[in-house]
Protein backbone atom coordinates (compact mmCIF):
# COMPACT_ATOMS: atom_id res chain seq x y z
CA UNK A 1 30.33 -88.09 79.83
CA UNK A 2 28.26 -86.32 77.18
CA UNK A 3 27.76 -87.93 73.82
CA UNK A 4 27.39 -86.09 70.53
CA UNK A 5 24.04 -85.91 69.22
CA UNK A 6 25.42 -87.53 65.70
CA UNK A 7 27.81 -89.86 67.35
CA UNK A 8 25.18 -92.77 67.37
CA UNK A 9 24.64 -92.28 63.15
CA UNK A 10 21.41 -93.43 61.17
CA UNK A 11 19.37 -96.31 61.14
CA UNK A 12 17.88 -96.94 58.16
CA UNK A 13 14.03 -97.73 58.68
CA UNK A 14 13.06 -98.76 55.06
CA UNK A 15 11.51 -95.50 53.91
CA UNK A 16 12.38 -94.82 50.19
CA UNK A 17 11.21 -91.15 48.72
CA UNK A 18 9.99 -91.37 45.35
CA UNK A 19 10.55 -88.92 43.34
CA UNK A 20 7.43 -86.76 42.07
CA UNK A 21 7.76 -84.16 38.99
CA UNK A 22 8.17 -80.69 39.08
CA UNK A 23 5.19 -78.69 39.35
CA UNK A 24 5.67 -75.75 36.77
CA UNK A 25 3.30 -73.49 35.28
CA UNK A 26 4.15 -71.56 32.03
CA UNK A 27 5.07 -68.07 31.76
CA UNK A 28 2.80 -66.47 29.60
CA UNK A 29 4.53 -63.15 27.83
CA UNK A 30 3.42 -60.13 28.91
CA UNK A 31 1.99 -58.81 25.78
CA UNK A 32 -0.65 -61.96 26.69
CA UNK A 33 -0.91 -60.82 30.03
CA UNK A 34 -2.10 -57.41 29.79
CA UNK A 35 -4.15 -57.78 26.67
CA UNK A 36 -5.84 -61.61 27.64
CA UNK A 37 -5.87 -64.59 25.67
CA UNK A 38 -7.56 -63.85 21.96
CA UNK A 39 -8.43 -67.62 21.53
CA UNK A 40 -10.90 -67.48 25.00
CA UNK A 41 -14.11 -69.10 24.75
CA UNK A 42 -16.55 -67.82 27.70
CA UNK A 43 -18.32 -70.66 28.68
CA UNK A 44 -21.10 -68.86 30.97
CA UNK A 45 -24.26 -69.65 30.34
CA UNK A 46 -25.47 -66.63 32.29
CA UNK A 47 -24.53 -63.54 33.15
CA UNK A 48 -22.91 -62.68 36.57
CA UNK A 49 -25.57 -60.69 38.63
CA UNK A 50 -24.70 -59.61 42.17
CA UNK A 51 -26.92 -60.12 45.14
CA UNK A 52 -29.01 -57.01 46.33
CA UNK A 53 -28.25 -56.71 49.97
CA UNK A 54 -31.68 -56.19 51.72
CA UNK A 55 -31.68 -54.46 55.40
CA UNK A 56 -32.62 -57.15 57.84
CA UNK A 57 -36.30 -55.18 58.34
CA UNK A 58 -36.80 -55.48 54.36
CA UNK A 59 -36.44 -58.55 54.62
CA UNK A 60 -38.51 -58.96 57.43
CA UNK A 61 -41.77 -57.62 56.13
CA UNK A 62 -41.54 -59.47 52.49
C-alpha cells in the first residue's frame, strides 16, 4: 500500500525565521522625477571624459 506524501506530518528541527524589515524605497513624485532633485550637490571632482578608442595599429606604433 501507498502512503500519502503528508501522511507522516512535520518534524520540527529547531529552525526559527526571524523576521527582517521591509525593504522599501520611497516614491519620489513625478514632478521630482522628470525635473531632478533641486537640493543636488555634485560631488565630482572632475569631469567625466570618455576614453578615445585607438585602432590596435595606433596603438602599436606609439
Amino acid at each position: 500500500m501507498c502512503i500519502p506524501h503528508g501522511a507522516t506530518g512535520t518534524v520540527s528541527n529547531g529552525f526559527v525565521k526571524k523576521d527582517k524589515p521591509q525593504k522599501s524605497i520611497k516614491r519620489v513624485s513625478q514632478d521630482q522625477f522628470e525635473k531632478g532633485d533641486p537640493n543636488f550637490v555634485d560631488e565630482r571632482t572632475k569631469a567625466y571624459k570618455p576614453k578615445e578608442e585607438k585602432s590596435f595599429l595606433a596603438s602599436l606604433f606609439k
